[in-house]
PDB file of N, CA and C in Angstrom:
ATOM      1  N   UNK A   1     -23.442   0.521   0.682  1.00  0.00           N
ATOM      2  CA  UNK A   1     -22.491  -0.383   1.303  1.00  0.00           C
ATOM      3  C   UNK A   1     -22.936  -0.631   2.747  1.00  0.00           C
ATOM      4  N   UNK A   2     -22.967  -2.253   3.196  1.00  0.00           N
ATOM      5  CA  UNK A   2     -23.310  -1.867   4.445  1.00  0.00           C
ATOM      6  C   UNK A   2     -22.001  -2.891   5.657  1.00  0.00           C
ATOM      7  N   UNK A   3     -20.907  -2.333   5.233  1.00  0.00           N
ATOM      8  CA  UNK A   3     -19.953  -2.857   5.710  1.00  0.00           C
ATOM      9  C   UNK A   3     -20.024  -2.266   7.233  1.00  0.00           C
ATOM     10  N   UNK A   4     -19.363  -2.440   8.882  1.00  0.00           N
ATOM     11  CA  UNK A   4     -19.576  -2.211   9.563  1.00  0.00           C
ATOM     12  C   UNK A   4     -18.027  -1.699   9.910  1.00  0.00           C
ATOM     13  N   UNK A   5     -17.823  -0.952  10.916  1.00  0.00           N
ATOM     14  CA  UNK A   5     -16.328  -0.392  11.248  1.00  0.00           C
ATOM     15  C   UNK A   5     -16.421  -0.630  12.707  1.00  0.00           C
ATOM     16  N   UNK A   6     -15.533  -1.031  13.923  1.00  0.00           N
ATOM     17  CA  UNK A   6     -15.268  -0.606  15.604  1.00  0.00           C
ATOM     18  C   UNK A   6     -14.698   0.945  15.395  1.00  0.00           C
ATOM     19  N   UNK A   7     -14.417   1.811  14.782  1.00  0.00           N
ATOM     20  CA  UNK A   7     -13.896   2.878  15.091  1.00  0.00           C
ATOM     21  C   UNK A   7     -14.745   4.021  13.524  1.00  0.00           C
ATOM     22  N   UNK A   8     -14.571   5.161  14.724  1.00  0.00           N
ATOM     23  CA  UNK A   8     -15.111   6.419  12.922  1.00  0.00           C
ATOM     24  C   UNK A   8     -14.037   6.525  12.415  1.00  0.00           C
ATOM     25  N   UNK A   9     -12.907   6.260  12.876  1.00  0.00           N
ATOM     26  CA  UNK A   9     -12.046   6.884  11.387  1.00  0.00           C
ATOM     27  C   UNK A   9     -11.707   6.009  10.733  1.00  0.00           C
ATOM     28  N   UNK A  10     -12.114   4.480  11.334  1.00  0.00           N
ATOM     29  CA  UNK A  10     -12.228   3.245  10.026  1.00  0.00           C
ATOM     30  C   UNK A  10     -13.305   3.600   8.913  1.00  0.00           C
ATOM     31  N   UNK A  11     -14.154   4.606   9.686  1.00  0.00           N
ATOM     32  CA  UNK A  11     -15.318   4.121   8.899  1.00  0.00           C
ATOM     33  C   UNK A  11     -14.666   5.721   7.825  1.00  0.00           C
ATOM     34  N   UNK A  12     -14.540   6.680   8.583  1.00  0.00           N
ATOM     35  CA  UNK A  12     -14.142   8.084   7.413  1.00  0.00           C
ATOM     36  C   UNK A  12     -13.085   7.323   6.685  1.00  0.00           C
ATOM     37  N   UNK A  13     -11.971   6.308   6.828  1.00  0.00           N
ATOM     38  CA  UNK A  13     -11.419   6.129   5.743  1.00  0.00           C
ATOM     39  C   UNK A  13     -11.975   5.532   4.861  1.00  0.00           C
ATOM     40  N   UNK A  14     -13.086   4.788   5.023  1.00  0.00           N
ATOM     41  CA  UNK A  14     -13.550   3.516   4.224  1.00  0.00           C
ATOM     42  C   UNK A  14     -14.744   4.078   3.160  1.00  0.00           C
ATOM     43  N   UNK A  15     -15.205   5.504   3.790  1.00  0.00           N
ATOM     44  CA  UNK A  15     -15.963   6.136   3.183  1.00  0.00           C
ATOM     45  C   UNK A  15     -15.523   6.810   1.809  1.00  0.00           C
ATOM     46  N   UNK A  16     -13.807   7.042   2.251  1.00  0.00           N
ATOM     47  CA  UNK A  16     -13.178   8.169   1.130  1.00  0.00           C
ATOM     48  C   UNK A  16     -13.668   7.016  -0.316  1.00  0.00           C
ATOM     49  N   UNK A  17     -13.821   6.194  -0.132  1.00  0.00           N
ATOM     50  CA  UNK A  17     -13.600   4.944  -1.203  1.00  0.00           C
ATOM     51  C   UNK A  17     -15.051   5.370  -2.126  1.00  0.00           C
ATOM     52  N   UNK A  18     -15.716   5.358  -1.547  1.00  0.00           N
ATOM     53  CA  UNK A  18     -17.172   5.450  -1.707  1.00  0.00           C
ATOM     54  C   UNK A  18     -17.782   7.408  -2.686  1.00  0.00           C
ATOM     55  N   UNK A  19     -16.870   8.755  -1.764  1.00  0.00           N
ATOM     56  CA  UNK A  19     -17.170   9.589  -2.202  1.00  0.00           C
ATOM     57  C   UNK A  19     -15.536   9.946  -3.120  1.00  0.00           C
ATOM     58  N   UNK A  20     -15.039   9.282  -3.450  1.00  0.00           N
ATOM     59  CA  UNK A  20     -14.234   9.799  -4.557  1.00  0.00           C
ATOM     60  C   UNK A  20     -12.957  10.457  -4.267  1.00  0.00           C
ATOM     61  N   UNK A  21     -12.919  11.223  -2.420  1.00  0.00           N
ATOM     62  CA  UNK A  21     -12.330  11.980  -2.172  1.00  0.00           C
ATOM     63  C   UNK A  21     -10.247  11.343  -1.860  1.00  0.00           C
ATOM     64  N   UNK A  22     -10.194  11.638  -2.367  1.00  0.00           N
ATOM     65  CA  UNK A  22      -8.283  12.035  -2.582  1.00  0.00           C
ATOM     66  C   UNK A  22      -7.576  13.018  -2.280  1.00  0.00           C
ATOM     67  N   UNK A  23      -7.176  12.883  -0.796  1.00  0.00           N
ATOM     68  CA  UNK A  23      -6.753  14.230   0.173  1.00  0.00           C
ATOM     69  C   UNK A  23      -5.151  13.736   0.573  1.00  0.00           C
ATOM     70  N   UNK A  24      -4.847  12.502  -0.183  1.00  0.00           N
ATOM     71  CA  UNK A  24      -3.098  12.411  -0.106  1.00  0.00           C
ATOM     72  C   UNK A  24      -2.608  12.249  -1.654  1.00  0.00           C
ATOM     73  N   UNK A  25      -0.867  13.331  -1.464  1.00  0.00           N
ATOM     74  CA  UNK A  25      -0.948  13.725  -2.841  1.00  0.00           C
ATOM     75  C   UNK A  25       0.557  12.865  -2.595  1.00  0.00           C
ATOM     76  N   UNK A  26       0.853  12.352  -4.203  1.00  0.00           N
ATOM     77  CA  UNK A  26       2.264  12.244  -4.246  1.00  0.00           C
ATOM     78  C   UNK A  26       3.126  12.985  -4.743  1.00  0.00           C
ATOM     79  N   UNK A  27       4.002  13.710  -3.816  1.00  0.00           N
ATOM     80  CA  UNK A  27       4.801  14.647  -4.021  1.00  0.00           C
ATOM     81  C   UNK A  27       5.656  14.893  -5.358  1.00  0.00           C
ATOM     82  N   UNK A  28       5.696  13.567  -5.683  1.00  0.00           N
ATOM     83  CA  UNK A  28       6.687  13.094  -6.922  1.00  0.00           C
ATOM     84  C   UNK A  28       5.991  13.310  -8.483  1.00  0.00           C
ATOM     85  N   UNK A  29       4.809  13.098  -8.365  1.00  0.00           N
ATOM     86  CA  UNK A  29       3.714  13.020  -9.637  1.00  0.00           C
ATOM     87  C   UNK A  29       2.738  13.816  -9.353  1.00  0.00           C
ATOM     88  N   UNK A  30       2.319  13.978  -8.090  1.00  0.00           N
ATOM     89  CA  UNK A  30       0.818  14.633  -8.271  1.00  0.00           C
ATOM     90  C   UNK A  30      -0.284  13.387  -8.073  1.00  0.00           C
ATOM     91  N   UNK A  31       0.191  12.670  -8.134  1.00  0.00           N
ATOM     92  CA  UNK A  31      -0.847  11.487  -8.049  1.00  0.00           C
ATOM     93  C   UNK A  31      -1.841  11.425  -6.778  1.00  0.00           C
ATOM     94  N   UNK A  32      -3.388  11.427  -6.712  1.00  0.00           N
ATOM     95  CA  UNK A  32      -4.003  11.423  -5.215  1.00  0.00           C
ATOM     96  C   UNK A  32      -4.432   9.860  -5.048  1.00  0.00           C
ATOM     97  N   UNK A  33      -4.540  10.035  -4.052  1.00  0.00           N
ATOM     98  CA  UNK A  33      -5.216   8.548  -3.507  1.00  0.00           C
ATOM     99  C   UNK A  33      -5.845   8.854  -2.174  1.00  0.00           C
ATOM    100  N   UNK A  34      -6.981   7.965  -2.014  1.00  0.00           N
ATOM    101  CA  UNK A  34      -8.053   7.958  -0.636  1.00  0.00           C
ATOM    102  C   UNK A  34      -7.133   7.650   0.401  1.00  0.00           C
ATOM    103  N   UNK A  35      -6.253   6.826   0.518  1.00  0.00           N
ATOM    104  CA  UNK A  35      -5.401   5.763   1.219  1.00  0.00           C
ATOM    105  C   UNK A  35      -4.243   6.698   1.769  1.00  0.00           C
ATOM    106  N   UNK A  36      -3.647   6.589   2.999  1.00  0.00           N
ATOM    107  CA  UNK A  36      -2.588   7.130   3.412  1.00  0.00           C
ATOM    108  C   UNK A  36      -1.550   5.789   2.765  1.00  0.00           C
ATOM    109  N   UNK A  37      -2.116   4.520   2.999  1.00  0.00           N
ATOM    110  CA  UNK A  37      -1.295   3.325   2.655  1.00  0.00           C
ATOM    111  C   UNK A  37      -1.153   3.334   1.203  1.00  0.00           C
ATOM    112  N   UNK A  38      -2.033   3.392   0.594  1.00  0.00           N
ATOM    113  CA  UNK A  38      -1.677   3.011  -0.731  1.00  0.00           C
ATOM    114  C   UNK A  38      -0.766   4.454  -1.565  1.00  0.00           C
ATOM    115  N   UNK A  39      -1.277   5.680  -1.028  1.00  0.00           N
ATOM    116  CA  UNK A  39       0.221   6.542  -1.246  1.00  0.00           C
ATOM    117  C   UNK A  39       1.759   6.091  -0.669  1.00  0.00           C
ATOM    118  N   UNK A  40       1.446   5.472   0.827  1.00  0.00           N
ATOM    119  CA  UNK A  40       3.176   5.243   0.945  1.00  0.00           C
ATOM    120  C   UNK A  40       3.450   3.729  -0.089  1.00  0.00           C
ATOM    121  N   UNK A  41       2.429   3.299  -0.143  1.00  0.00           N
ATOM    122  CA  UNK A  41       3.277   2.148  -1.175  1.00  0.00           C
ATOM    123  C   UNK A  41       3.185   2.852  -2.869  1.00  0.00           C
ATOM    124  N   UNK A  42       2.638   3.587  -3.040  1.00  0.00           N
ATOM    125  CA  UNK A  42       2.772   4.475  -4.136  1.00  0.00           C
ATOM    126  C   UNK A  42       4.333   4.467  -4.524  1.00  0.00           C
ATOM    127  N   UNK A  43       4.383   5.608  -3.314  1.00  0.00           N
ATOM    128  CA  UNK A  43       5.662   6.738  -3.040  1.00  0.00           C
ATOM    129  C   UNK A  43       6.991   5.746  -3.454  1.00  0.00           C
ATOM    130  N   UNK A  44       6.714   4.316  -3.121  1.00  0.00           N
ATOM    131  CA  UNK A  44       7.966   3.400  -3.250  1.00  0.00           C
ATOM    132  C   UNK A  44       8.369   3.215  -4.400  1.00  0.00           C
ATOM    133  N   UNK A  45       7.746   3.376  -5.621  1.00  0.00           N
ATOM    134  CA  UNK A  45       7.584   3.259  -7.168  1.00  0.00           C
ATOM    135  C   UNK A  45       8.917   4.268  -7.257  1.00  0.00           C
ATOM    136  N   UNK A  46       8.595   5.400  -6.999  1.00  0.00           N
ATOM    137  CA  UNK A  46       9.423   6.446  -7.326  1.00  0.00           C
ATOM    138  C   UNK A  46      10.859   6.770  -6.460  1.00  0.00           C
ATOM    139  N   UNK A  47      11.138   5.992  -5.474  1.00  0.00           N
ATOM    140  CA  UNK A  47      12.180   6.428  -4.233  1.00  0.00           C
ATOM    141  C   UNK A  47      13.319   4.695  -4.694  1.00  0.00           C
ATOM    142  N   UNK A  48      12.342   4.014  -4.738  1.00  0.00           N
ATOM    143  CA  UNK A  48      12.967   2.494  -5.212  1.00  0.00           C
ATOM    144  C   UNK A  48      13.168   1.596  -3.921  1.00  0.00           C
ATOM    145  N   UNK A  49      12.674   2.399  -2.673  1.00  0.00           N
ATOM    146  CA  UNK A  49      12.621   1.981  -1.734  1.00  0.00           C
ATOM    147  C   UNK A  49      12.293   0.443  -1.213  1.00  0.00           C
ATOM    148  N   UNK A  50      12.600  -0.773  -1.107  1.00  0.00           N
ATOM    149  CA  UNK A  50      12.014  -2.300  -0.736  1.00  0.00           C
ATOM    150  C   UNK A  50      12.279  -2.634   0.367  1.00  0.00           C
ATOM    151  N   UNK A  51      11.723  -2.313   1.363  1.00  0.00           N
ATOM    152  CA  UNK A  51      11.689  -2.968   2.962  1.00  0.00           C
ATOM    153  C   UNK A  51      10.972  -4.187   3.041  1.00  0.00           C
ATOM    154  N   UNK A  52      10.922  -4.766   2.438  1.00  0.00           N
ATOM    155  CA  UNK A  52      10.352  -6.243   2.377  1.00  0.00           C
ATOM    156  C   UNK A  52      11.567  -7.653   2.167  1.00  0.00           C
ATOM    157  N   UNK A  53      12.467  -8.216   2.713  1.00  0.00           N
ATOM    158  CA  UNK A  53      13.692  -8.726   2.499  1.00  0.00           C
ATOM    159  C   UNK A  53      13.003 -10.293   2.710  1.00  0.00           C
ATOM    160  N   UNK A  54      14.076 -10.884   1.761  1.00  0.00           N
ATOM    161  CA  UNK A  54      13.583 -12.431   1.916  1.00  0.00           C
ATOM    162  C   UNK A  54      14.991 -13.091   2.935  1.00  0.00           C
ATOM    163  N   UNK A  55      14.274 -13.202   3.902  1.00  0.00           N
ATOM    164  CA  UNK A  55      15.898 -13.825   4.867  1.00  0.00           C
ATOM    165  C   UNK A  55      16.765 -14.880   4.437  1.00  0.00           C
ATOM    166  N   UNK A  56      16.479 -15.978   2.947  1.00  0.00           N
ATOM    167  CA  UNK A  56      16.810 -16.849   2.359  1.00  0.00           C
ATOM    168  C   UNK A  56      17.580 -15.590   1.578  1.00  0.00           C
ATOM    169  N   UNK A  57      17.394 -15.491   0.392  1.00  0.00           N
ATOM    170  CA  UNK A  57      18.181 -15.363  -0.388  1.00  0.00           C
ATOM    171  C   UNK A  57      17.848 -13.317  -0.899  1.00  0.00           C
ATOM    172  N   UNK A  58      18.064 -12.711   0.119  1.00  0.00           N
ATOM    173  CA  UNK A  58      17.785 -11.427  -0.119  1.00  0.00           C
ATOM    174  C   UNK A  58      17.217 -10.811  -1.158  1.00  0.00           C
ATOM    175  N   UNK A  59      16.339 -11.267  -1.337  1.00  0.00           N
ATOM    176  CA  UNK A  59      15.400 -10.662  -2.761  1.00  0.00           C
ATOM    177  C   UNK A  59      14.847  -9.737  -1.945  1.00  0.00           C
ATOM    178  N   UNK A  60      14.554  -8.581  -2.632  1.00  0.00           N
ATOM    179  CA  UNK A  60      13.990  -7.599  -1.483  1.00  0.00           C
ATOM    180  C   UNK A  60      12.513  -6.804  -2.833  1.00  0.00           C
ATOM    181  N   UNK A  61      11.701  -6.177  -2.042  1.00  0.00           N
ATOM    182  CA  UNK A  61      10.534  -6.078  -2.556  1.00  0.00           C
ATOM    183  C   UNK A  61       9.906  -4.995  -2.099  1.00  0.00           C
ATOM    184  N   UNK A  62       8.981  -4.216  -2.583  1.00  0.00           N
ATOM    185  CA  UNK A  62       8.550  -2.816  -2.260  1.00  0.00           C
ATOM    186  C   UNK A  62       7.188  -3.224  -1.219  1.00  0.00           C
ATOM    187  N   UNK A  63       6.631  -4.267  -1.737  1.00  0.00           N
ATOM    188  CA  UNK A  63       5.397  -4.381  -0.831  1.00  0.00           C
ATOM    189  C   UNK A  63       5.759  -5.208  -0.523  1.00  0.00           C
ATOM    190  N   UNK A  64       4.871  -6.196   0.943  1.00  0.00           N
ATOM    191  CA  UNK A  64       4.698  -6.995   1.539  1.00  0.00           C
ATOM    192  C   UNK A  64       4.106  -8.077   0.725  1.00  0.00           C
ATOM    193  N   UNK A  65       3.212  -7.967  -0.204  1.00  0.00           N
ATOM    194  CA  UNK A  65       2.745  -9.009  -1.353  1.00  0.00           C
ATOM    195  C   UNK A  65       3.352  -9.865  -1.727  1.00  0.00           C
ATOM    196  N   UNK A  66       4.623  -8.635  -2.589  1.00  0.00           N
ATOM    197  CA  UNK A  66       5.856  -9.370  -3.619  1.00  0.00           C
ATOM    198  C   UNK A  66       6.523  -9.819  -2.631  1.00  0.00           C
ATOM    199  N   UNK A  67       6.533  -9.951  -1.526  1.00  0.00           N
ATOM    200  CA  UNK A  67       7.922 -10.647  -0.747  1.00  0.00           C
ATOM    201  C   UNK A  67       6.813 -12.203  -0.328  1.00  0.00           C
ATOM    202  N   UNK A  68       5.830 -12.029  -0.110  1.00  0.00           N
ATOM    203  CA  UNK A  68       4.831 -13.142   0.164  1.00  0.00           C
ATOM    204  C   UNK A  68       4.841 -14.489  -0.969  1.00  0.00           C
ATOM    205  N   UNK A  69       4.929 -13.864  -1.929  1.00  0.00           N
ATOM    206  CA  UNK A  69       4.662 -14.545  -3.344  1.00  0.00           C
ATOM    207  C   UNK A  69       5.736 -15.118  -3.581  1.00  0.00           C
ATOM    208  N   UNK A  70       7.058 -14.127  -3.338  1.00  0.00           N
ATOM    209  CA  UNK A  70       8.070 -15.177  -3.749  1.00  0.00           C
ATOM    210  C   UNK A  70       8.457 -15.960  -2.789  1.00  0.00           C
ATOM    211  N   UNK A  71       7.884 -15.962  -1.338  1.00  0.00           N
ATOM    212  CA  UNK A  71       8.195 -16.509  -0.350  1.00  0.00           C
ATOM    213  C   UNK A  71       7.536 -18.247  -1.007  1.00  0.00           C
ATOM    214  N   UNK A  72       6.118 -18.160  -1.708  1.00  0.00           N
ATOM    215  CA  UNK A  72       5.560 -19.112  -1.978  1.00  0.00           C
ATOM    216  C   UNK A  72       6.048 -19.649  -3.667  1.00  0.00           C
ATOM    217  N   UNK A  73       6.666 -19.252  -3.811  1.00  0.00           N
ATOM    218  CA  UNK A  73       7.201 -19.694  -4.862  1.00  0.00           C
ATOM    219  C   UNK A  73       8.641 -20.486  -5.110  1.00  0.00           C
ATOM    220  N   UNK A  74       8.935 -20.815  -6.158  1.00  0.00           N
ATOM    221  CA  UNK A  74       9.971 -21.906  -6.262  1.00  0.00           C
ATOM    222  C   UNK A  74      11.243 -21.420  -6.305  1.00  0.00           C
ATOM    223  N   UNK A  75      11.388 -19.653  -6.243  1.00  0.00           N
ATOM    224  CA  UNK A  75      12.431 -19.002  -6.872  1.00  0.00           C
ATOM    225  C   UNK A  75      13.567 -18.855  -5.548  1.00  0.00           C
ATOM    226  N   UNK A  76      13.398 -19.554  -4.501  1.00  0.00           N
ATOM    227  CA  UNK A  76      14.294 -20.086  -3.581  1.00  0.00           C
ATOM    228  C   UNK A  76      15.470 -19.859  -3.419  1.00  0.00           C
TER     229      UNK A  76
END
């Protein structure tokens, strides 16, 4: 890979990707992941947690994605 990083711990996170390593656990399952991020959006699966709110019509959403998508969508 010859992606470039401004910082080492961009680059030690970007590395975990590369050697396999999974040093965050989910408390709930056991589940690991490289990602501190992709465990807390994990963690939301299981808590039901959606901090993502649509200021139109309060649809609310676990990630930032699903609130994006329906932002672009017709479901208004």
């Amino acid at each position: 890979c010859h992606r470039g990083f401004n910082s080492r711990s961009n680059l030690r996170s970007h590395m975990r990707i590369h050697t396999l390593d999974k040093p965050f656990v989910c408390r709930f399952c056991n589940r690991r992941f490289s990602q501190s991020s992709t465990l807390r959006n994990h963690v939301r699966l299981h808590t039901g947690e959606r901090p993502y709110k649509c200021q139109v019509c309060q649809s609310a959403y676990s990630q930032l994605a699903g609130l994006r998508a329906h932002q672009k969508s017709a479901r208004h």
